[in-house]
C-alpha atoms as a PDB file:
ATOM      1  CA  UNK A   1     -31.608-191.670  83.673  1.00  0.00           C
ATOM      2  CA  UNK A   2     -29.662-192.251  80.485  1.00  0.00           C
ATOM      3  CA  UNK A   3     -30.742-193.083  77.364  1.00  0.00           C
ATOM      4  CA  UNK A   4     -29.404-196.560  77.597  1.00  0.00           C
ATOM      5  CA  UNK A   5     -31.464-197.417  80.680  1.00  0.00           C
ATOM      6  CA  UNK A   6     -34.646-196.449  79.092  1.00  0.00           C
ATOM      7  CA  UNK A   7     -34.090-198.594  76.235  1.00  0.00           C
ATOM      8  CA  UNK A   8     -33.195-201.327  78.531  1.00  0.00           C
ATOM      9  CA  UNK A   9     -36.815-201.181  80.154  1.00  0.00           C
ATOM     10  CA  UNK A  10     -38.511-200.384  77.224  1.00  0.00           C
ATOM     11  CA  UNK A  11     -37.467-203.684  75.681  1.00  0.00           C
ATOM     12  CA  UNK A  12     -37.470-205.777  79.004  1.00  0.00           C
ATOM     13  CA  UNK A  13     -41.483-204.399  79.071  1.00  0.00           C
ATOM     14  CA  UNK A  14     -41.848-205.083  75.706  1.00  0.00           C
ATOM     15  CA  UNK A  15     -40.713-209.053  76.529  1.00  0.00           C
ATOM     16  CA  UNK A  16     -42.966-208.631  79.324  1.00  0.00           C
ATOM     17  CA  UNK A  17     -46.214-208.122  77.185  1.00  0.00           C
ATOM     18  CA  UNK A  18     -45.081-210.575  74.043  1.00  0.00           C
ATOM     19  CA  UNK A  19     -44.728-213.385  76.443  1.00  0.00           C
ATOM     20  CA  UNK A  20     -43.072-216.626  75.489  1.00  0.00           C
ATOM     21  CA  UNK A  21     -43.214-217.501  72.034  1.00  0.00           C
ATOM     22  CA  UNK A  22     -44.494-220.961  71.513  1.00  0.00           C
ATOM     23  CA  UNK A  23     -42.380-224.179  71.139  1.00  0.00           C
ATOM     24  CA  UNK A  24     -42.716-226.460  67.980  1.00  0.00           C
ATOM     25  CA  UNK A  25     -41.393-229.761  69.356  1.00  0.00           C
ATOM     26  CA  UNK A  26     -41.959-233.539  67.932  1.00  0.00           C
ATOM     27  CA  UNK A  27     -45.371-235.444  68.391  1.00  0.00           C
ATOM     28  CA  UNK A  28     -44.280-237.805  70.933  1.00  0.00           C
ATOM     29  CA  UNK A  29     -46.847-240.780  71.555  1.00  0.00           C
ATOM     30  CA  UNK A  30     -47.885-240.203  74.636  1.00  0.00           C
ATOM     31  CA  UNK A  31     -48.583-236.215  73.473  1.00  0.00           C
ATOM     32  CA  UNK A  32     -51.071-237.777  70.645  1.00  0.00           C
ATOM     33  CA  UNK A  33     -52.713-239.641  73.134  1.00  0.00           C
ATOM     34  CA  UNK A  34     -52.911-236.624  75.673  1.00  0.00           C
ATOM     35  CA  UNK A  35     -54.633-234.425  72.736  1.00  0.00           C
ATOM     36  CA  UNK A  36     -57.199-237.171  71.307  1.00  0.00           C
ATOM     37  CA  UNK A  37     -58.313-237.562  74.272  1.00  0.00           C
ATOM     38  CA  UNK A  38     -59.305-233.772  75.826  1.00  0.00           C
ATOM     39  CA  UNK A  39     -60.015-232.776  72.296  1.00  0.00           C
ATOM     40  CA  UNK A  40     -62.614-229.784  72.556  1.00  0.00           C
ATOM     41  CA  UNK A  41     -66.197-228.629  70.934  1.00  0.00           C
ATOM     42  CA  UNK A  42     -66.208-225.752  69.230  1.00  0.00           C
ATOM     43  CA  UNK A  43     -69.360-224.276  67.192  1.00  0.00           C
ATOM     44  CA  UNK A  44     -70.915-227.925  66.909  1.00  0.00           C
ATOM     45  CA  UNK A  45     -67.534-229.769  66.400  1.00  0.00           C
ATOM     46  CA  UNK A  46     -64.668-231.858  67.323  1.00  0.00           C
ATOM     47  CA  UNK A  47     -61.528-229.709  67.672  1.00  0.00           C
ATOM     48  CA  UNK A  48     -58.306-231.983  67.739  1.00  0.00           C
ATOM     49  CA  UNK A  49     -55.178-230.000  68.560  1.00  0.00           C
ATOM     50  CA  UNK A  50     -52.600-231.088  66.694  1.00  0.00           C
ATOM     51  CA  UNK A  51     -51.107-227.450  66.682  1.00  0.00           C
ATOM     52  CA  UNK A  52     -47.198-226.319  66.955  1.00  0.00           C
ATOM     53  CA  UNK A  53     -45.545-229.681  67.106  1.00  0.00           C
ATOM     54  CA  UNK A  54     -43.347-231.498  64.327  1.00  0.00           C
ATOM     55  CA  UNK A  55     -45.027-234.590  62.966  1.00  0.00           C
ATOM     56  CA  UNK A  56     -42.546-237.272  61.659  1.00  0.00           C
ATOM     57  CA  UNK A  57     -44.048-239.470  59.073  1.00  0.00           C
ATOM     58  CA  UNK A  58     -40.593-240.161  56.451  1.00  0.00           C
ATOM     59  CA  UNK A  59     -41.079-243.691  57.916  1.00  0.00           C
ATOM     60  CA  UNK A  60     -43.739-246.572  57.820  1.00  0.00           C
ATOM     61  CA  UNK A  61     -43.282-247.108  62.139  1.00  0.00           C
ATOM     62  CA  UNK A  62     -43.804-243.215  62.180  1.00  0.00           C
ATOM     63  CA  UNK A  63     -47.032-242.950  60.098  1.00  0.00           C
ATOM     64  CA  UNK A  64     -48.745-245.913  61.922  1.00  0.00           C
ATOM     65  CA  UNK A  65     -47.784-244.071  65.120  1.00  0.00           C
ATOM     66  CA  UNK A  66     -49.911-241.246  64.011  1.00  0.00           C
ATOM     67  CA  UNK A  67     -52.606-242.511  61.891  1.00  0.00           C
ATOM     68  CA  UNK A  68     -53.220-245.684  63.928  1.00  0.00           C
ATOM     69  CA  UNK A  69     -54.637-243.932  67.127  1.00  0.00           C
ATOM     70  CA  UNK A  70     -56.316-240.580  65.616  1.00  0.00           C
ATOM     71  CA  UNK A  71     -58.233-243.602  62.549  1.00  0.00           C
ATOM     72  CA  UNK A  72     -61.393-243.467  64.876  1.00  0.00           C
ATOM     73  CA  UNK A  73     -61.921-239.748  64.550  1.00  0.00           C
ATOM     74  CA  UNK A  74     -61.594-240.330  60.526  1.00  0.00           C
ATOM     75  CA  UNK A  75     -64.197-241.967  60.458  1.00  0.00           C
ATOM     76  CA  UNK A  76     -68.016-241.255  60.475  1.00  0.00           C
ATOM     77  CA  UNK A  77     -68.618-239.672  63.587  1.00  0.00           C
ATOM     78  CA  UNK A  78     -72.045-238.189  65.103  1.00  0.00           C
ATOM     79  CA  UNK A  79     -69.992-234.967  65.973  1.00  0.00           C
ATOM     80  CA  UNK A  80     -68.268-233.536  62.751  1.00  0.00           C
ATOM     81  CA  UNK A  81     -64.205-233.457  63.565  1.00  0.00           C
ATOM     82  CA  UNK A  82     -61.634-231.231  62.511  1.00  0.00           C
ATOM     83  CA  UNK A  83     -57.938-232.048  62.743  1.00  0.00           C
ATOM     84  CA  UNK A  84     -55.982-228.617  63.832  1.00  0.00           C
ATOM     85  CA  UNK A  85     -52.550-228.725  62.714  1.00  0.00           C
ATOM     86  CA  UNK A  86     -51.838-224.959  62.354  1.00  0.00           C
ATOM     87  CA  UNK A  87     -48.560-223.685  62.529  1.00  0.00           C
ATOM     88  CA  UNK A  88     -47.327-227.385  62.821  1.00  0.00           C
ATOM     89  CA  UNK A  89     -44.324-228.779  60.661  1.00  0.00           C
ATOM     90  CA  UNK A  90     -44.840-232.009  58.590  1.00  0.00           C
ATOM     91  CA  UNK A  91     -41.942-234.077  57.814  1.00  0.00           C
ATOM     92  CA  UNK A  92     -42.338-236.635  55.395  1.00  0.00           C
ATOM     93  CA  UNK A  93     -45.152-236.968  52.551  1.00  0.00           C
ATOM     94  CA  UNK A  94     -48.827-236.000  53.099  1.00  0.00           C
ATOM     95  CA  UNK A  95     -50.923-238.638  51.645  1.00  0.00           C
ATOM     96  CA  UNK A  96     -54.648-238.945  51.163  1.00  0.00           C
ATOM     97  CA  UNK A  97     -55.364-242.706  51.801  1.00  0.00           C
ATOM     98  CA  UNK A  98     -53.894-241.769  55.169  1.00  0.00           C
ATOM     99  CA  UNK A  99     -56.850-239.716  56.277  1.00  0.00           C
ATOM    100  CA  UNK A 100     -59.515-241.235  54.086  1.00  0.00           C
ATOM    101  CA  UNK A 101     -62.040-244.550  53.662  1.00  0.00           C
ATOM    102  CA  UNK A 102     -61.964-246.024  50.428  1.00  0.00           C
ATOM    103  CA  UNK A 103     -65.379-246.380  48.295  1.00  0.00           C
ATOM    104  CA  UNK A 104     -66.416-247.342  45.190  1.00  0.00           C
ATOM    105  CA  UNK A 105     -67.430-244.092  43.113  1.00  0.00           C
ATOM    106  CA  UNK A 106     -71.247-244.862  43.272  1.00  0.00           C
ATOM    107  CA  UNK A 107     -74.567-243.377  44.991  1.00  0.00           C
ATOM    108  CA  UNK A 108     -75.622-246.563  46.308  1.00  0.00           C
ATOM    109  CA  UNK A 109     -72.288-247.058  47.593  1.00  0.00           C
ATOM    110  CA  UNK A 110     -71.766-243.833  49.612  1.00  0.00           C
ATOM    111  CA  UNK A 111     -75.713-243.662  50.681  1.00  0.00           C
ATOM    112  CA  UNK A 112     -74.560-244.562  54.347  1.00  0.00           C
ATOM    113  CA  UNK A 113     -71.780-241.815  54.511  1.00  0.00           C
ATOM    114  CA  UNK A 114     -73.016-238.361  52.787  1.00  0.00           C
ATOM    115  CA  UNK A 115     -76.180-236.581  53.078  1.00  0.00           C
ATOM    116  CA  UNK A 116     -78.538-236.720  50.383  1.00  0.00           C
ATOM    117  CA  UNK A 117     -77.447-232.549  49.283  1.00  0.00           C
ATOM    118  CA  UNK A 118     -73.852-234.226  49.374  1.00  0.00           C
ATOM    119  CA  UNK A 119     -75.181-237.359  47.045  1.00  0.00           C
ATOM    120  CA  UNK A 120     -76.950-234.551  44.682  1.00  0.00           C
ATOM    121  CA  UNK A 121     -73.277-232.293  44.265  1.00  0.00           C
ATOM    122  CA  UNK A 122     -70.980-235.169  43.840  1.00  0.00           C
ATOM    123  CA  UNK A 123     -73.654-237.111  41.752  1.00  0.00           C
ATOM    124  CA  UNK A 124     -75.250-234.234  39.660  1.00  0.00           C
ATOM    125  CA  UNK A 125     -76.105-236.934  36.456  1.00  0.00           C
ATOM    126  CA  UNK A 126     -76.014-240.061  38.103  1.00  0.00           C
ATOM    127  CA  UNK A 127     -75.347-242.919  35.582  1.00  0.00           C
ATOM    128  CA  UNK A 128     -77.088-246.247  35.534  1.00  0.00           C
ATOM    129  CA  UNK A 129     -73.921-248.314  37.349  1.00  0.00           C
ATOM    130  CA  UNK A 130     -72.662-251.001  35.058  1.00  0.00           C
ATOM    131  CA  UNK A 131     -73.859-255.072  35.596  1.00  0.00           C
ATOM    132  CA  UNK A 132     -70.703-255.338  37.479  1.00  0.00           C
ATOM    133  CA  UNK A 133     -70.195-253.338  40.482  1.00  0.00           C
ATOM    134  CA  UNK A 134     -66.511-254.517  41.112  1.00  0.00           C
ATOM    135  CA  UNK A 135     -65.505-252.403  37.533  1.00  0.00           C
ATOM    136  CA  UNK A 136     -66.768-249.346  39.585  1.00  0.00           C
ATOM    137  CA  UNK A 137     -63.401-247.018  39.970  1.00  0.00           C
ATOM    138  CA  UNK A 138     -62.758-246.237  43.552  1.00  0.00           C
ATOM    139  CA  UNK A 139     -62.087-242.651  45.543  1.00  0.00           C
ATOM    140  CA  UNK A 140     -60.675-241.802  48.295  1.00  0.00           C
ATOM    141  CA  UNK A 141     -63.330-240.211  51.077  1.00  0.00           C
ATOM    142  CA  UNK A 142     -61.842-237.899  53.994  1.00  0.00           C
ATOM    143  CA  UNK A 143     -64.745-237.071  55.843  1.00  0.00           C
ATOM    144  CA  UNK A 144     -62.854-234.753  58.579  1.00  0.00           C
ATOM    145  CA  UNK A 145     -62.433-231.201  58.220  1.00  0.00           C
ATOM    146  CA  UNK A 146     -58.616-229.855  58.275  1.00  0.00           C
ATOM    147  CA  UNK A 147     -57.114-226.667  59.389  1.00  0.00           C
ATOM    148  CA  UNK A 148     -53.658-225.825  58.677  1.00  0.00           C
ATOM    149  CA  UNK A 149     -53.199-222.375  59.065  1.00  0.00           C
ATOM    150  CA  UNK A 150     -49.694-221.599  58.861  1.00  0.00           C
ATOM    151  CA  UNK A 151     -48.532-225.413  58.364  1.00  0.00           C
ATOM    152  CA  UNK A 152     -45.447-226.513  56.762  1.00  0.00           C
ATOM    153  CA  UNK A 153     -45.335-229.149  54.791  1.00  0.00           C
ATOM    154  CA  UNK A 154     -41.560-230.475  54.207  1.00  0.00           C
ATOM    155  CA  UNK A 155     -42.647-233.507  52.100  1.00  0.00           C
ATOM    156  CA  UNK A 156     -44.998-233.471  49.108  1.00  0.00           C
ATOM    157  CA  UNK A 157     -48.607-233.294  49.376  1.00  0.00           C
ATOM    158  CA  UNK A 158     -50.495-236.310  47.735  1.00  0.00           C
ATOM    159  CA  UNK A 159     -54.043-235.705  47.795  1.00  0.00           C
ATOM    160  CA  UNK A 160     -55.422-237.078  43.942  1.00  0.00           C
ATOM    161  CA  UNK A 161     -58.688-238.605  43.685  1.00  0.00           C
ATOM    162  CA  UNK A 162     -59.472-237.155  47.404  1.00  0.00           C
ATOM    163  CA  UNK A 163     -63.148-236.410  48.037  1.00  0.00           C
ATOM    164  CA  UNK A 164     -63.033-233.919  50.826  1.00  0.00           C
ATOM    165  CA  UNK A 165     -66.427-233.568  52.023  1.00  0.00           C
ATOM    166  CA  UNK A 166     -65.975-230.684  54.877  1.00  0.00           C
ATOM    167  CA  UNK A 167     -64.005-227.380  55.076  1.00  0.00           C
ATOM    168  CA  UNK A 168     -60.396-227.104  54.549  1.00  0.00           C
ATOM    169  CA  UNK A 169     -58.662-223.947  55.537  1.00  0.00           C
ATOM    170  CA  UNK A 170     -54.703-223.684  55.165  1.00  0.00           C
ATOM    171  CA  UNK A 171     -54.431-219.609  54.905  1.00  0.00           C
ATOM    172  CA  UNK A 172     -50.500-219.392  54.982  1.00  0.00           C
ATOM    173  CA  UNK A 173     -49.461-222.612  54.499  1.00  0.00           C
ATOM    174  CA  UNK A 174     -46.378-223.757  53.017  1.00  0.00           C
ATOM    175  CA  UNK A 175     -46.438-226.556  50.039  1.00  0.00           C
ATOM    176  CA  UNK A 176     -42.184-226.939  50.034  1.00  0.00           C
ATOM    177  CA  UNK A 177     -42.170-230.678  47.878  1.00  0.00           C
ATOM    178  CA  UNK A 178     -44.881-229.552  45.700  1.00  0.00           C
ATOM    179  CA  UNK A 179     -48.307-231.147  45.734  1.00  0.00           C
ATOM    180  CA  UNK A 180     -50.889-233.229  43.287  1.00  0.00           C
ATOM    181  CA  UNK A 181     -54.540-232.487  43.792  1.00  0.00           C
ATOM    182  CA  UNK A 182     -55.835-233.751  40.691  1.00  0.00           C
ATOM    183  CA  UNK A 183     -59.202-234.886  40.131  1.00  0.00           C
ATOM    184  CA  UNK A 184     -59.956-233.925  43.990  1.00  0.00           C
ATOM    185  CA  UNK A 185     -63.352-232.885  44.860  1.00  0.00           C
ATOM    186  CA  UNK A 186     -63.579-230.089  47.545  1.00  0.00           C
ATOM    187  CA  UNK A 187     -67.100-230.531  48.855  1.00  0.00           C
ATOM    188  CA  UNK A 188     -66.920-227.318  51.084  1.00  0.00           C
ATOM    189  CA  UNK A 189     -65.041-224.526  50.956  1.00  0.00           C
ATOM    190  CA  UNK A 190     -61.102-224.426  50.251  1.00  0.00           C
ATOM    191  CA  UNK A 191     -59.468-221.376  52.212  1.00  0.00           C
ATOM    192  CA  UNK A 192     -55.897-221.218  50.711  1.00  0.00           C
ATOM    193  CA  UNK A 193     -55.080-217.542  50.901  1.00  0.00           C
ATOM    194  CA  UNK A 194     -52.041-216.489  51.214  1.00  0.00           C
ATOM    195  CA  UNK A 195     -50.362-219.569  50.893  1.00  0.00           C
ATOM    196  CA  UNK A 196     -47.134-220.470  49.105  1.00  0.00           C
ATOM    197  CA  UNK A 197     -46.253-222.971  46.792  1.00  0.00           C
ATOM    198  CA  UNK A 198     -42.409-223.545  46.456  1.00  0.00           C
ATOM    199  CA  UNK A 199     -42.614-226.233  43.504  1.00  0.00           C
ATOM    200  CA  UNK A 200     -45.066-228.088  40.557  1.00  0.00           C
ATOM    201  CA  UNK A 201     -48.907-228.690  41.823  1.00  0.00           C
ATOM    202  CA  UNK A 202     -51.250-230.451  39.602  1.00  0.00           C
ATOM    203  CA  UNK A 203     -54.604-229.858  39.868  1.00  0.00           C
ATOM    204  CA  UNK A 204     -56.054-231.307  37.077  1.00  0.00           C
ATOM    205  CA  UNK A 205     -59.639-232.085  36.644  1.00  0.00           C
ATOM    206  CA  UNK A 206     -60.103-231.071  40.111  1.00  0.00           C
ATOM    207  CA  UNK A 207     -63.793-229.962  41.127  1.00  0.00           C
ATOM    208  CA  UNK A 208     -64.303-227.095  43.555  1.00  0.00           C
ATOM    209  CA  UNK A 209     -68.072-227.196  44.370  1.00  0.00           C
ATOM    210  CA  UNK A 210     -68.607-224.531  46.735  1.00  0.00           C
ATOM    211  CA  UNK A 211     -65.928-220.922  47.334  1.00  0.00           C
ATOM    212  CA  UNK A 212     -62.573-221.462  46.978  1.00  0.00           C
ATOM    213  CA  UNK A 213     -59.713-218.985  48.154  1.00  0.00           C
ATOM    214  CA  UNK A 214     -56.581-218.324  46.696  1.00  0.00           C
ATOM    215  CA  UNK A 215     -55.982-214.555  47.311  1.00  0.00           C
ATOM    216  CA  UNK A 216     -52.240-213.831  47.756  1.00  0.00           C
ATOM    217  CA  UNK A 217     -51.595-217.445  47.113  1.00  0.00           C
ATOM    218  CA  UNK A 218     -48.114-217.597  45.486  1.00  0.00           C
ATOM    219  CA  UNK A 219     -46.891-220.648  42.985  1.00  0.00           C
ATOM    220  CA  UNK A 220     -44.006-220.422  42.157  1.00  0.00           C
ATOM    221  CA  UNK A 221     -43.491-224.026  40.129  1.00  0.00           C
ATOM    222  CA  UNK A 222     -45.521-224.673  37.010  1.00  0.00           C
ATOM    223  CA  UNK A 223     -49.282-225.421  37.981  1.00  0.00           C
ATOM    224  CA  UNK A 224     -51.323-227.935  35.613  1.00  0.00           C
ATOM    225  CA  UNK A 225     -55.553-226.866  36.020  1.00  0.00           C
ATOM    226  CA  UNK A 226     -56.597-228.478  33.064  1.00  0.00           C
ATOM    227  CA  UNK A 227     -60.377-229.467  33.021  1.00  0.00           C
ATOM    228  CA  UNK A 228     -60.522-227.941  36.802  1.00  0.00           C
ATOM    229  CA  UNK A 229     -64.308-227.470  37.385  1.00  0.00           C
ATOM    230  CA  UNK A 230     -65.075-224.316  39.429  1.00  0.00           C
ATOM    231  CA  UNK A 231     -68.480-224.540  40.516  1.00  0.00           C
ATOM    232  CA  UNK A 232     -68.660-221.761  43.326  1.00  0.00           C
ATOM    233  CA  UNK A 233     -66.814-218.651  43.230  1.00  0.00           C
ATOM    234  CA  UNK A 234     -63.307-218.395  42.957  1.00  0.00           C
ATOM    235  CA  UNK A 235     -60.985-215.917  44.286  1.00  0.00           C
ATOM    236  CA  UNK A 236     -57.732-215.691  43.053  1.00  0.00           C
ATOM    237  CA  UNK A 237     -56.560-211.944  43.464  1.00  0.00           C
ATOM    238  CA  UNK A 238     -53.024-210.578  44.565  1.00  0.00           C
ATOM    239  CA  UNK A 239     -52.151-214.139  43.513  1.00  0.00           C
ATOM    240  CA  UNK A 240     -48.772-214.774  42.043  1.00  0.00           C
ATOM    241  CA  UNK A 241     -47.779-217.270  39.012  1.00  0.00           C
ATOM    242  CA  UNK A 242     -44.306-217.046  38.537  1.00  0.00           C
ATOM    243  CA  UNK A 243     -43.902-219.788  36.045  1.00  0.00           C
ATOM    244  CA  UNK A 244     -47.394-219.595  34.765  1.00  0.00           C
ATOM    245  CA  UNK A 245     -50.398-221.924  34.677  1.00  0.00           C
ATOM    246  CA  UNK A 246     -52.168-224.300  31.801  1.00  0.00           C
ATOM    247  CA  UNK A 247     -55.882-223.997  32.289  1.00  0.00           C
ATOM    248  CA  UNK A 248     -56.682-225.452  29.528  1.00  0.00           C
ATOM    249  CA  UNK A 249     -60.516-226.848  29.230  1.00  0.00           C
ATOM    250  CA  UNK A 250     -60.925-225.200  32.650  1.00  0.00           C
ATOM    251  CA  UNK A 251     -64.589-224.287  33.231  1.00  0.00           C
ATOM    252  CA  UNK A 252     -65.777-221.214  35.817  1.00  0.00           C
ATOM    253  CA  UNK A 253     -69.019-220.063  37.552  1.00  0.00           C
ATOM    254  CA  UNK A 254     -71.032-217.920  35.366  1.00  0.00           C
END
């Protein structure tokens, strides 16, 4: 047999074992309502797929069609839930109000949603609150955990004055609008190796209170850290700065 022929079945076999690739195709309705409802447990908690499809949310009608019906599963929940967008595209901005429950920036305020370790890290020197309770500032609490391995973001990320209270791993993702993270809190731990950053991110005053995961991470827009608060340990090898970084009044793990 010639040496045509051999290649031929080498690379039909080859097909054979890949299989077919997965198809990234738009979140229709009816396939968000197929996924929230035979989401799936895994290790203690609420998997919903939201994996390999394009999200469309450059429009008001096209956000409510996704955050309307998946708002019960941001809530409080007895089962923790994590959103699984990996290798998903989204189309349109990213925005933290979207995912999150808005409370006033006080113990007595968020006694009903976080546990009292959770009170003690985002409350370390709790203040006596002022006479008025209404000038308390208000922040922005997502209490789902998010994976987005491999997810592209097409719009920019929005995500200041987010309190994330549960893990968020995004090892590969891709940040192509640029992103603003300042004065976040990550209550868990951030997984972002690997990922890539076409354009500016802010991330000033931004608290990171348990590991945090940058390695291979590449930026290459300016990055603002100034007053970032790194209060676990903080990995940040193999990554890649091409326009720099101002960390100015940053403070580390000792």
């Amino acid at each position: 047999m010639g040496k045509f022929w051999w290649g031929l079945i080498v690379l039909c076999w080859g097909l054979l074992l890949m299989g077919p690739a997965q198809a990234i195709e738009p979140l229709t309705p009816e396939m968000l309502g197929d996924r929230l409802a035979h989401t799936q447990i895994e290790e203690g908690k609420e998997r919903v797929d939201l994996t390999d499809v394009v999200i469309d949310l450059t429009t008001e009608a096209g956000r409510s069609q996704f955050f309307t019906p998946l708002a019960p599963k941001l809530r409080r929940n007895p089962q923790p839930v994590v959103l699984d967008l990996s290798n998903s595209v989204i189309d349109g901005d990213w925005r933290v109000e979207d995912l999150a429950t808005r409370v006033k920036l006080a113990p007595a305020a968020l006694s009903g949603l976080l546990t009292p370790q959770q009170q003690a890290e985002l409350f370390p020197h709790p203040e006596t609150p002022p006479a008025d309770f209404q000038t308390l500032p208000y922040g922005q609490l997502v209490q789902v955990g998010l994976r987005l391995n491999h997810t592209i973001f097409q719009g920019s990320v929005q995500f200041q004055g987010g309190i994330l209270l549960r893990p968020v791993v995004a090892q590969g993702a891709e940040f192509q609008a640029g992103g603003d993270w300042s004065g976040t809190v990550w209550g868990d731990r951030l997984d972002f190796s690997g990922a890539k950053f076409a354009t500016a991110t802010q991330w000033q005053a931004t608290r990171f209170l348990k590991a945090v995961d940058f390695t291979g991470a590449e930026f290459d827009g300016p990055t603002q850290w100034q007053g970032a608060q790194f209060e676990g340990p903080a990995n940040f090898s193999k990554s890649h700065f091409t326009q720099g970084g101002n960390w100015l009044g940053s403070q580390w793990q000792a």
